[in-house]
Protein backbone atom coordinates (compact mmCIF):
# COMPACT_ATOMS: atom_id res chain seq x y z
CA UNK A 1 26.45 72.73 120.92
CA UNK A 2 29.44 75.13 121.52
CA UNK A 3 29.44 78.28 119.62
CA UNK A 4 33.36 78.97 118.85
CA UNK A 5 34.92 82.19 118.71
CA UNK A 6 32.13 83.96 120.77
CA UNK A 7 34.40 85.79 123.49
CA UNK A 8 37.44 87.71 122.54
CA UNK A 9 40.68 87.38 124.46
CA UNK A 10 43.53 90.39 124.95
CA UNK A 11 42.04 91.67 121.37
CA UNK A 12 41.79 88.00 119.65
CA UNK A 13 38.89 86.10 119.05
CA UNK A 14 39.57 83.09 121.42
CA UNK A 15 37.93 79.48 120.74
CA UNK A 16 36.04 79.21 123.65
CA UNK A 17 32.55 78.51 123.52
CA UNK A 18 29.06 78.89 125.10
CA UNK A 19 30.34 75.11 126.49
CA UNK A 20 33.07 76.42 128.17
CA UNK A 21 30.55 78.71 130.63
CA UNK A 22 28.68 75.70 132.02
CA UNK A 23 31.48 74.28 133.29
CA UNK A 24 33.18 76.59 135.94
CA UNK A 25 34.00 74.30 138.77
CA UNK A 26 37.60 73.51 137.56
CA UNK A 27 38.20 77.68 136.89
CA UNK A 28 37.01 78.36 140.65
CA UNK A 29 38.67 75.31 142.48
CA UNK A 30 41.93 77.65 140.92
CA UNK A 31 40.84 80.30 143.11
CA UNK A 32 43.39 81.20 146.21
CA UNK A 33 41.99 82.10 149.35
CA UNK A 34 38.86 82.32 148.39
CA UNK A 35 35.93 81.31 151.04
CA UNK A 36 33.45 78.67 150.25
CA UNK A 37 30.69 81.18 150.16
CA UNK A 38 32.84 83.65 148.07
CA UNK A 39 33.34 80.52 145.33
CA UNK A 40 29.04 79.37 145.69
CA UNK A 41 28.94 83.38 144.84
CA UNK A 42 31.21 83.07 142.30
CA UNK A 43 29.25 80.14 140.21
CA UNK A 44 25.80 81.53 140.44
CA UNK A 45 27.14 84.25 138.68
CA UNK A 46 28.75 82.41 136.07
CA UNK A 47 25.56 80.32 135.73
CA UNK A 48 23.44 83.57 135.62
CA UNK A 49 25.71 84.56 132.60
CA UNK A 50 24.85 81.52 130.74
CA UNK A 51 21.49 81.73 130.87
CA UNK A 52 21.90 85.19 129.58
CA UNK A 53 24.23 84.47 126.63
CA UNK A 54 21.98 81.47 125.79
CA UNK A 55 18.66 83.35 125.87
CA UNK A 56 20.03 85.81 123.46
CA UNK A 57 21.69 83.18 121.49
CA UNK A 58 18.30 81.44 120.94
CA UNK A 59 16.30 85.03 120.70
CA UNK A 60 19.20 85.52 117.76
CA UNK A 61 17.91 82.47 116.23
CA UNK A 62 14.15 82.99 116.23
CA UNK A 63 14.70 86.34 115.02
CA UNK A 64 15.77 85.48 111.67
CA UNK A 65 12.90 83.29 110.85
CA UNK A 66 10.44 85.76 112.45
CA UNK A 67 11.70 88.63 110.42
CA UNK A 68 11.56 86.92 106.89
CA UNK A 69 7.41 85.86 107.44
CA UNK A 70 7.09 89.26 107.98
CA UNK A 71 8.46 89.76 104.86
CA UNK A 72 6.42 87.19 103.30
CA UNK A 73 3.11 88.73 100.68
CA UNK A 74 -0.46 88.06 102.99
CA UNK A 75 -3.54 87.62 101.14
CA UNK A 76 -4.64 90.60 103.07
CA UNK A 77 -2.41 92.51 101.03
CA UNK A 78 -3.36 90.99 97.81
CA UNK A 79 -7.20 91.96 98.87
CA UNK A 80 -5.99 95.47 99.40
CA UNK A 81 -3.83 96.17 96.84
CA UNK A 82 -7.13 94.74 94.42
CA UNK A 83 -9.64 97.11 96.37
CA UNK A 84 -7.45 100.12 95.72
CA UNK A 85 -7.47 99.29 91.89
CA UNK A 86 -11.23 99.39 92.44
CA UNK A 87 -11.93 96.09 91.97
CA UNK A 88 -15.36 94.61 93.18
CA UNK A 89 -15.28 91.72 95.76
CA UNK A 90 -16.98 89.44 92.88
CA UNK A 91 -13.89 90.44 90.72
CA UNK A 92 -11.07 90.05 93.49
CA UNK A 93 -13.05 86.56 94.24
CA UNK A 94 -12.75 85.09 90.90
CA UNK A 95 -9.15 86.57 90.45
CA UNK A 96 -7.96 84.65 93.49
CA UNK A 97 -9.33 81.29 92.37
CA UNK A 98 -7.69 81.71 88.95
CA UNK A 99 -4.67 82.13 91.10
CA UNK A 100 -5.01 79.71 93.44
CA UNK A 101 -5.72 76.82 90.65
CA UNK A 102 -2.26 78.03 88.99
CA UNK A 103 -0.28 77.79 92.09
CA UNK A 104 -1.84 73.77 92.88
CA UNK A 105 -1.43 72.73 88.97
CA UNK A 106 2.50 74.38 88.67
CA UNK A 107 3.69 75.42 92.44
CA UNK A 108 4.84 79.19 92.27
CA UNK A 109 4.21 81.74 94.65
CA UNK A 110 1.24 84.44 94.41
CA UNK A 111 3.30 88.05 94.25
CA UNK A 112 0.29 90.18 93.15
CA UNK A 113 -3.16 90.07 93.53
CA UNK A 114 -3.60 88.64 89.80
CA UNK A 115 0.23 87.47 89.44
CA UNK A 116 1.89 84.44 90.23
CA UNK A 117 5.93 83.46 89.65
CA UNK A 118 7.38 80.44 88.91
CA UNK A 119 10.50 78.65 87.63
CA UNK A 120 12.24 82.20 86.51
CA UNK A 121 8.66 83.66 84.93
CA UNK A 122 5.49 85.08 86.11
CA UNK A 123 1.90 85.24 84.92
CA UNK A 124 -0.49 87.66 85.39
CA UNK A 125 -3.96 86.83 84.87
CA UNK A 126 -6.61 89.44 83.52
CA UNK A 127 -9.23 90.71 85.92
CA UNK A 128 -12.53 89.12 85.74
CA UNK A 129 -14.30 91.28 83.27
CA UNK A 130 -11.54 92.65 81.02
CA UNK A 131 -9.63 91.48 78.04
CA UNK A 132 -6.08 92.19 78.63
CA UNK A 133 -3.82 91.37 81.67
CA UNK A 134 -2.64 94.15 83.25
CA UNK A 135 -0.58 95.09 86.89
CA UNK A 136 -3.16 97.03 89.42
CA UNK A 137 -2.85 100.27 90.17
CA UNK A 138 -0.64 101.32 86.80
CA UNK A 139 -3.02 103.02 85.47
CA UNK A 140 -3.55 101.04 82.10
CA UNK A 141 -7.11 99.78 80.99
CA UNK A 142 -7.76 96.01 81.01
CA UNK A 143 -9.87 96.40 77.79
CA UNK A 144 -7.20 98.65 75.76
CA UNK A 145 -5.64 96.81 73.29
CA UNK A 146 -2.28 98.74 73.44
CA UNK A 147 -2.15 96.95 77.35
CA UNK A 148 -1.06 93.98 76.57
CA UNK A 149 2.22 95.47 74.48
CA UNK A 150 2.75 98.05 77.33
CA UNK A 151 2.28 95.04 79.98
CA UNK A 152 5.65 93.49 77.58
CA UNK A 153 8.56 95.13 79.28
CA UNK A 154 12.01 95.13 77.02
CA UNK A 155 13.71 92.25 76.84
CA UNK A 156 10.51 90.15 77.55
CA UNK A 157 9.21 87.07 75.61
CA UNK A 158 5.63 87.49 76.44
CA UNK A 159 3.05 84.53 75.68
CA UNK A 160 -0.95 85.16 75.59
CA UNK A 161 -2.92 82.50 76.31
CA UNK A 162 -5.71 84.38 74.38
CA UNK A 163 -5.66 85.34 70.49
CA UNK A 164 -4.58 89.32 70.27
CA UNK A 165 -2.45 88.91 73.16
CA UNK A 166 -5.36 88.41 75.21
CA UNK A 167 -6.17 86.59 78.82
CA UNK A 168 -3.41 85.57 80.74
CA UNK A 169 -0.04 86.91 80.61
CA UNK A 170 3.26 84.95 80.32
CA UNK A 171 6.80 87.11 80.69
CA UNK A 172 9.95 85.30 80.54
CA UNK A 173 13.15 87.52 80.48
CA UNK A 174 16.26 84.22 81.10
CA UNK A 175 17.48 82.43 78.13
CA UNK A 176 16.93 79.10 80.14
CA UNK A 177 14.30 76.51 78.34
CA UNK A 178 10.98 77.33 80.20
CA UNK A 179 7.47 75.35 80.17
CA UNK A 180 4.79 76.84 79.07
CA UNK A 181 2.02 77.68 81.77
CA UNK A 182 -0.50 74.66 82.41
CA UNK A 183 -3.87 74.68 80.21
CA UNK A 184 -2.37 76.70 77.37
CA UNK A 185 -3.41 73.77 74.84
CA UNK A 186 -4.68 75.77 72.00
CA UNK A 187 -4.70 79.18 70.13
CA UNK A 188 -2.90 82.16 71.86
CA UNK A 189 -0.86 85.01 70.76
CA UNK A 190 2.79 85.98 71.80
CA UNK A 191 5.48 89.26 71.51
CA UNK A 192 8.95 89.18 71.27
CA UNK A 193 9.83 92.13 72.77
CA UNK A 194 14.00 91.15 73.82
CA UNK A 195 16.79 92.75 72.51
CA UNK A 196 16.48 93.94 68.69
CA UNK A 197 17.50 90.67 66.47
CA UNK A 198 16.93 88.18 69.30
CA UNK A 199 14.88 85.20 68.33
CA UNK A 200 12.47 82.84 70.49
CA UNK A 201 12.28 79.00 70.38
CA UNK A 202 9.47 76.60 70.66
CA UNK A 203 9.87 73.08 71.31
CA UNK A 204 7.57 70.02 71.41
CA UNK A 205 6.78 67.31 74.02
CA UNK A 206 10.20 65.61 73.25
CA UNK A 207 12.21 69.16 73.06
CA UNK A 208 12.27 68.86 69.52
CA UNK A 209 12.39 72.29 68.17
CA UNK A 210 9.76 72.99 65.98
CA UNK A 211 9.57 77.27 65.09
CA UNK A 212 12.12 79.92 65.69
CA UNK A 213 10.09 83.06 65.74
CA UNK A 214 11.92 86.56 63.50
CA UNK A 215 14.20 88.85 65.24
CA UNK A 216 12.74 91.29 68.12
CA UNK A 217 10.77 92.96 68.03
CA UNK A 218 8.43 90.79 66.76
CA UNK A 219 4.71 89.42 67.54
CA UNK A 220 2.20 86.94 66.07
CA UNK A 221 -1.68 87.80 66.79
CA UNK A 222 -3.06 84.53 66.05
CA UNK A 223 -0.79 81.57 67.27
CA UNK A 224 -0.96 77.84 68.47
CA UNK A 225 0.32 76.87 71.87
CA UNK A 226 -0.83 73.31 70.60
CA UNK A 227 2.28 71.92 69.72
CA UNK A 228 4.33 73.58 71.97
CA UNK A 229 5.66 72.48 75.62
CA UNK A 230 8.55 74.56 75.76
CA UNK A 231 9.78 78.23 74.84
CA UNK A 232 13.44 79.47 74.88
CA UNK A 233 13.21 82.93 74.56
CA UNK A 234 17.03 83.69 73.84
């Protein structure tokens, strides 16, 4: 395949190509007075150049992919990012199942040792052994009841899977219609932490809507993710 434009010409980007290189014979047979050694000379060079400008064409290519898997979270991370929060291996084992259970049931992708995002929201699940959901290493206590409100950043609808905003951790921040997380078929809890005045929607199976919660800031303790398949938060 050519690749246009790659040579410049007299200060102009010319549309020759990486094609045009592997095909010298015609530019050489141009050549006045020149021996038949001198023009043999004269194409191993222009071959050697190829090769050179299509190695770093292809190195160009692989680079790109290379780079962004680097860039990619590794469960080694995740391990060490739980073991600096002090977690035990029993803990950081059962964490990472919860995790890996969410990720087969909705897809999403595993950002955080206990956190997971998907389809423009994230949950965070609660560490084996405590009450609230909660990043590592920010210093709040997974069995403080004022986490769960300080784990609700501003314009946040946050949904609990657990009464008292309790267990897993939903945050939604777009205004698009979002399904609510897989298993979340009774009880719960939920704050409305958006802009003041903004009110959440819940929906049924057929999109129907069925509550609009009051204004932000607002919260319910004890609700019912029963009914509900779908929350738009704004």
């Amino acid at each position: 395949m050519a690749t246009a434009n790659f040579f410049k010409t007299g200060g102009a980007l010319s549309g020759e190509g990486v094609d045009d290189i592997h095909r010298p014979a015609a530019r050489h047979a141009t050549v006045r007075g020149a021996s038949s050694k001198e023009v043999e000379l004269m194409r191993l060079h222009t071959h050697a150049a190829a090769a050179v400008v299509v190695a770093l064409v292809g190195a160009a290519g692989l680079a790109a992919p290379a780079l962004a898997a680097d860039a990619a979270p590794h469960p080694v991370s995740f391990r060490a990012e739980a073991l600096r929060d002090g977690l035990s291996a029993q803990q950081i084992t059962g964490l990472q199942k919860q995790v890996d259970s969410f990720v087969a049931q909705s897809g999403g992708t595993q950002t955080a040792a206990n956190k997971v995002t998907v389809k423009g929201s994230s949950v965070t699940f609660a560490v084996p052994g405590e009450r609230y959901a909660r990043a590592l290493n920010s210093g709040l206590d997974g069995n403080d009841p004022r986490t769960a409100a300080a784990s609700c950043a501003y314009y946040n609808f946050c949904g609990y899977k657990g009464a008292g905003f309790s267990g897993a951790q939903w945050n939604i921040a777009s205004c698009a219609l979002h399904e609510i997380p897989n298993g979340w078929n009774s009880g719960g809890s939920w704050i409305n932490n958006q802009s003041t005045g903004t009110k959440a929607r819940m929906y049924n199976k057929s999109k129907s809507l069925i509550y609009t919660t009051p204004g932000a800031y607002s919260s319910d303790a004890s609700g019912n993710w029963g009914p509900v398949w779908y929350v738009r938060p704004c």
